[in-house]
N, C-alpha and C. Protein backbone atom coordinates (compact mmCIF):
# COMPACT_ATOMS: atom_id res chain seq x y z
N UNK A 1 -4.25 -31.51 -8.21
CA UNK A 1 -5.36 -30.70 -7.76
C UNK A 1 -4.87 -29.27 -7.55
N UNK A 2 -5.51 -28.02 -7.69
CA UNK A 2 -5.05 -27.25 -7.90
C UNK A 2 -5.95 -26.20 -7.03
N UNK A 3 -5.82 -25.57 -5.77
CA UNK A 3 -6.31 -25.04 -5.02
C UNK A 3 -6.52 -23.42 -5.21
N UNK A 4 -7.18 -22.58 -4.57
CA UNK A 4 -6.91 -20.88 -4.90
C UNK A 4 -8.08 -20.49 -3.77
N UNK A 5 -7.84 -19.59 -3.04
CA UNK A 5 -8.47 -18.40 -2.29
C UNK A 5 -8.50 -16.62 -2.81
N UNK A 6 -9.46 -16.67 -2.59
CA UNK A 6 -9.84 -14.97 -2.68
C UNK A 6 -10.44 -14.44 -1.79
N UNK A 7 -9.91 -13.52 -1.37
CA UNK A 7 -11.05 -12.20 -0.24
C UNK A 7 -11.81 -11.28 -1.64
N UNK A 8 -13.09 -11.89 -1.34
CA UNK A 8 -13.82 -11.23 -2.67
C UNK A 8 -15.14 -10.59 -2.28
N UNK A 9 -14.74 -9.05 -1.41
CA UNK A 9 -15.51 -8.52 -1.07
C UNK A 9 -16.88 -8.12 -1.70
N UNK A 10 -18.16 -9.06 -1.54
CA UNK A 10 -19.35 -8.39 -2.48
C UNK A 10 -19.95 -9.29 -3.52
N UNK A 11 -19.22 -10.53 -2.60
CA UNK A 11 -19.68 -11.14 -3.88
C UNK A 11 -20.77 -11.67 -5.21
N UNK A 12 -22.04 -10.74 -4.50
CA UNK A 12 -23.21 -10.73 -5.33
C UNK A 12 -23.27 -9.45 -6.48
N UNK A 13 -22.09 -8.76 -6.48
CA UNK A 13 -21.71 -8.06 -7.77
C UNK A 13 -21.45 -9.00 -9.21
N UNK A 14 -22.68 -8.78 -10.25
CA UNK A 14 -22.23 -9.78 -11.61
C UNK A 14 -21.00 -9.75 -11.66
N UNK A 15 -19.84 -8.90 -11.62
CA UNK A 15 -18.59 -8.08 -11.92
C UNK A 15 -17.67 -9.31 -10.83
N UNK A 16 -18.09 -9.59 -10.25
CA UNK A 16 -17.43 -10.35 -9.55
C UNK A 16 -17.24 -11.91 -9.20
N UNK A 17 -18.75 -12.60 -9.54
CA UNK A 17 -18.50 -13.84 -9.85
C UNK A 17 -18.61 -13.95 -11.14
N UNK A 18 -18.59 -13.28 -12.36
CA UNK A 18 -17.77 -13.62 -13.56
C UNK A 18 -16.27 -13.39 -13.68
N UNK A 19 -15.97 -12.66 -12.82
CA UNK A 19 -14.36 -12.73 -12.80
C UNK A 19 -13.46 -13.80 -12.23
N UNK A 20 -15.12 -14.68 -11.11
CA UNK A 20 -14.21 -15.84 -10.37
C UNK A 20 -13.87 -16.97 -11.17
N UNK A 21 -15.46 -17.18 -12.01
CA UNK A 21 -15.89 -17.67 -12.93
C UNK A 21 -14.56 -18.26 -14.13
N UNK A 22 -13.93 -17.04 -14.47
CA UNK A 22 -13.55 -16.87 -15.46
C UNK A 22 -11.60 -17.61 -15.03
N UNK A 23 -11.85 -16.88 -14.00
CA UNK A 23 -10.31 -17.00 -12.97
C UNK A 23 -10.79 -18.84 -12.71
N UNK A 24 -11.65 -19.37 -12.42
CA UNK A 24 -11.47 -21.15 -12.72
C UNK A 24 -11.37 -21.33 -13.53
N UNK A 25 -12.06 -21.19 -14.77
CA UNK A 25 -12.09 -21.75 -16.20
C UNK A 25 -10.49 -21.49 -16.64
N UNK A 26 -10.17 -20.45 -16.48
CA UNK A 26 -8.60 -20.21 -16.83
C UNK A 26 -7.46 -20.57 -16.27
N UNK A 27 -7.11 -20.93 -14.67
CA UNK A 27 -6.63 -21.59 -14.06
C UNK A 27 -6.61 -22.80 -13.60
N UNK A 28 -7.82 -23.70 -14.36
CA UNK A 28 -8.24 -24.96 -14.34
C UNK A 28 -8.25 -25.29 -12.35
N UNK A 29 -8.60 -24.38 -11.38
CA UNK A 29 -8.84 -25.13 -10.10
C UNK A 29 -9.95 -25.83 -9.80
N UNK A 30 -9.81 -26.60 -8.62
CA UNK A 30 -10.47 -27.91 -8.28
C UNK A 30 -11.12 -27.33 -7.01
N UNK A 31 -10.52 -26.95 -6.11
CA UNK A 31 -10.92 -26.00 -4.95
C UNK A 31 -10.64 -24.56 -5.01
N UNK A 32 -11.98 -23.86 -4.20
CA UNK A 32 -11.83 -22.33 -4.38
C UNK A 32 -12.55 -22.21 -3.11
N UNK A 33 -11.51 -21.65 -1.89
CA UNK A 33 -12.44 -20.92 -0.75
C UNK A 33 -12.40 -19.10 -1.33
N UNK A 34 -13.53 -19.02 -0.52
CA UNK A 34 -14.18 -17.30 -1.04
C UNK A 34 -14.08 -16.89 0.51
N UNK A 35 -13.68 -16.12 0.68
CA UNK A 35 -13.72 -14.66 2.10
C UNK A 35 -14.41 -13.91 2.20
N UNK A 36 -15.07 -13.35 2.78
CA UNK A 36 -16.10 -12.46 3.13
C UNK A 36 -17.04 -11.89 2.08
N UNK A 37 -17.72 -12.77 1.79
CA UNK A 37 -18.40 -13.47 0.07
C UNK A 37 -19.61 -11.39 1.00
N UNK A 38 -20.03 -11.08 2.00
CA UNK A 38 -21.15 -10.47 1.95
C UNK A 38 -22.35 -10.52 1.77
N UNK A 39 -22.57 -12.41 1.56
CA UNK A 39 -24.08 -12.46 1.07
C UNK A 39 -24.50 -13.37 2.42
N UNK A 40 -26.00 -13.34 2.26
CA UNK A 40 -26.51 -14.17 3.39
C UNK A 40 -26.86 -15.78 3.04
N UNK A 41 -27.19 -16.72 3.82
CA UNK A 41 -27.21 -18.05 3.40
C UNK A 41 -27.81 -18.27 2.24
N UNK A 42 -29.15 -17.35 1.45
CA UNK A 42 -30.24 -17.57 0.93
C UNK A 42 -29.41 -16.86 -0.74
N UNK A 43 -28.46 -15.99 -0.46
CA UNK A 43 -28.31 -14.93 -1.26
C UNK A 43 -27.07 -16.34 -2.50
N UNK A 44 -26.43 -16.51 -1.31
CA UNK A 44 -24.97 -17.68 -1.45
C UNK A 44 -25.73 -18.67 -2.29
N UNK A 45 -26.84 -19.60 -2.17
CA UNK A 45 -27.33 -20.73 -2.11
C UNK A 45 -27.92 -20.44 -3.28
N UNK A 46 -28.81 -19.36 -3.95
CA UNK A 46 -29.07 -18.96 -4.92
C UNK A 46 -27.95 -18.48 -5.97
N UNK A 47 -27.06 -17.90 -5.60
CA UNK A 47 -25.82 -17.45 -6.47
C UNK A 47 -25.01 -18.82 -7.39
N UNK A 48 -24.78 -19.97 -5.89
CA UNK A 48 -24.27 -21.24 -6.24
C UNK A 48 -25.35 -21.77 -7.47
N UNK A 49 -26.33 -21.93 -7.25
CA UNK A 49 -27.06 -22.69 -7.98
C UNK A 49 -27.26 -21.99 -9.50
N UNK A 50 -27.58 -20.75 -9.64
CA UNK A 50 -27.60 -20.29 -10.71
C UNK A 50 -26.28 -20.07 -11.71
N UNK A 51 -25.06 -19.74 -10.99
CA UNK A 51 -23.82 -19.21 -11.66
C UNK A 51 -22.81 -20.35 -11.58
N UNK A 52 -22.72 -21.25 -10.57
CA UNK A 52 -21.35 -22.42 -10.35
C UNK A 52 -22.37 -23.72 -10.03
N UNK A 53 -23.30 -24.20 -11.50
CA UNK A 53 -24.11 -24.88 -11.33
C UNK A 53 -23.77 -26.30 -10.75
N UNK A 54 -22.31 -26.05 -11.78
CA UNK A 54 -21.93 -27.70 -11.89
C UNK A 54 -20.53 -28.01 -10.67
N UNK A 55 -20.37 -27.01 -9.71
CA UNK A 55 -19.70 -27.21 -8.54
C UNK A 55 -20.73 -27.40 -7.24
N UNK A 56 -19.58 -28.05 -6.64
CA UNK A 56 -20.26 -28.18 -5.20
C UNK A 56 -19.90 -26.90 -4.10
N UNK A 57 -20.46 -27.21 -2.82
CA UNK A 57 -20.27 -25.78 -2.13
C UNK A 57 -20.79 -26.20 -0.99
N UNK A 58 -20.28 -25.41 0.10
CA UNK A 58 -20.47 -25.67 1.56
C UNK A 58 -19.99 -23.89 2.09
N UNK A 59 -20.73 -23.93 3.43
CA UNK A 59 -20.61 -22.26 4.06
C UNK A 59 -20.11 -22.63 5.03
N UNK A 60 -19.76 -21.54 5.92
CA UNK A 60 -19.77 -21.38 7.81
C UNK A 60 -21.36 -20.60 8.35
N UNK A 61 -22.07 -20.45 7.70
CA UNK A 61 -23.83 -20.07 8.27
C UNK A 61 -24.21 -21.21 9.21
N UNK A 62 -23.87 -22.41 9.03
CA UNK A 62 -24.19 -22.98 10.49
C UNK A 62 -23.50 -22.16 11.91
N UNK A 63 -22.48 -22.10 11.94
CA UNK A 63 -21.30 -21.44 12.86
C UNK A 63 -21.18 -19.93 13.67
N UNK A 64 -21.98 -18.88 12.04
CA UNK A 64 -21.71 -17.70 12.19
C UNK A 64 -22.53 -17.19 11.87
N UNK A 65 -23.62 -16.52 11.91
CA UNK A 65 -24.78 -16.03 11.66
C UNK A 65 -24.69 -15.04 9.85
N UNK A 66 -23.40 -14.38 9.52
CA UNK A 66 -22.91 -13.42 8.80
C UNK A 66 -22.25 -14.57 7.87
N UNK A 67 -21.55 -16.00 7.99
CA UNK A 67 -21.08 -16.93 7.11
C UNK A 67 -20.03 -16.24 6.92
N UNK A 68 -19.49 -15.94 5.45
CA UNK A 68 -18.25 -14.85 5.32
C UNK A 68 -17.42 -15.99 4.79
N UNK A 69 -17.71 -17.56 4.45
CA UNK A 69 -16.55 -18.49 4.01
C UNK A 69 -17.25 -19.10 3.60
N UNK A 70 -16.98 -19.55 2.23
CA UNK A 70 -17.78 -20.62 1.11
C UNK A 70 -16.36 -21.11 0.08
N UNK A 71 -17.15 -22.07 0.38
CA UNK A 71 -16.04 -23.36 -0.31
C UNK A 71 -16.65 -24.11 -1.28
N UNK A 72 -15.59 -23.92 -2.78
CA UNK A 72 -16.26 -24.99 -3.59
C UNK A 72 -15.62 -25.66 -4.39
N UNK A 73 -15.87 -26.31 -4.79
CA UNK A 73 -15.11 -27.70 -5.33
C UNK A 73 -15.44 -28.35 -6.22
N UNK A 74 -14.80 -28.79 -7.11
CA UNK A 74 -15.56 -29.50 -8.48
C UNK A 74 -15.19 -31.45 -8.37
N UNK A 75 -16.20 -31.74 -8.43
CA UNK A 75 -16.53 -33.47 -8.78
C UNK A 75 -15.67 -34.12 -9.19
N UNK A 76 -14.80 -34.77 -9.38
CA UNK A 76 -13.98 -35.24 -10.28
C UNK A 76 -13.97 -36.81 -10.45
């Protein structure tokens, strides 16, 4: 299994989840926590679903009003 973190300030920049995008497909990881992603629960939840269709995902928006940590993980 092959783990990776990023502080990926902004993350509702196209510029930026195609680079994460691209950084799994190329590093073959299984888990990816994100850092201060900048988006709100609604922004995250829409991003997941449209761009990292076929991963799973979990926040801290229960916890923290601002979230700032998203975790995702692929099925295996």
């Amino acid at each position: 299994m092959i783990t990776a973190s990023w502080n990926i300030r902004g993350f509702n920049l196209p510029l930026k989840y195609y680079a994460m995008q691209s950084f799994l497909r190329c590093k073959e990881v299984n888990v990816m926590v994100v850092l201060e992603t900048k988006l709100n629960k609604v922004s995250v939840e829409e991003t997941m679903r449209r761009k990292f269709g076929n991963w799973h995902f979990t926040h801290n928006f229960v916890s923290h009003n601002a979230g700032r940590i998203l975790i995702l993980w692929k099925q295996v």
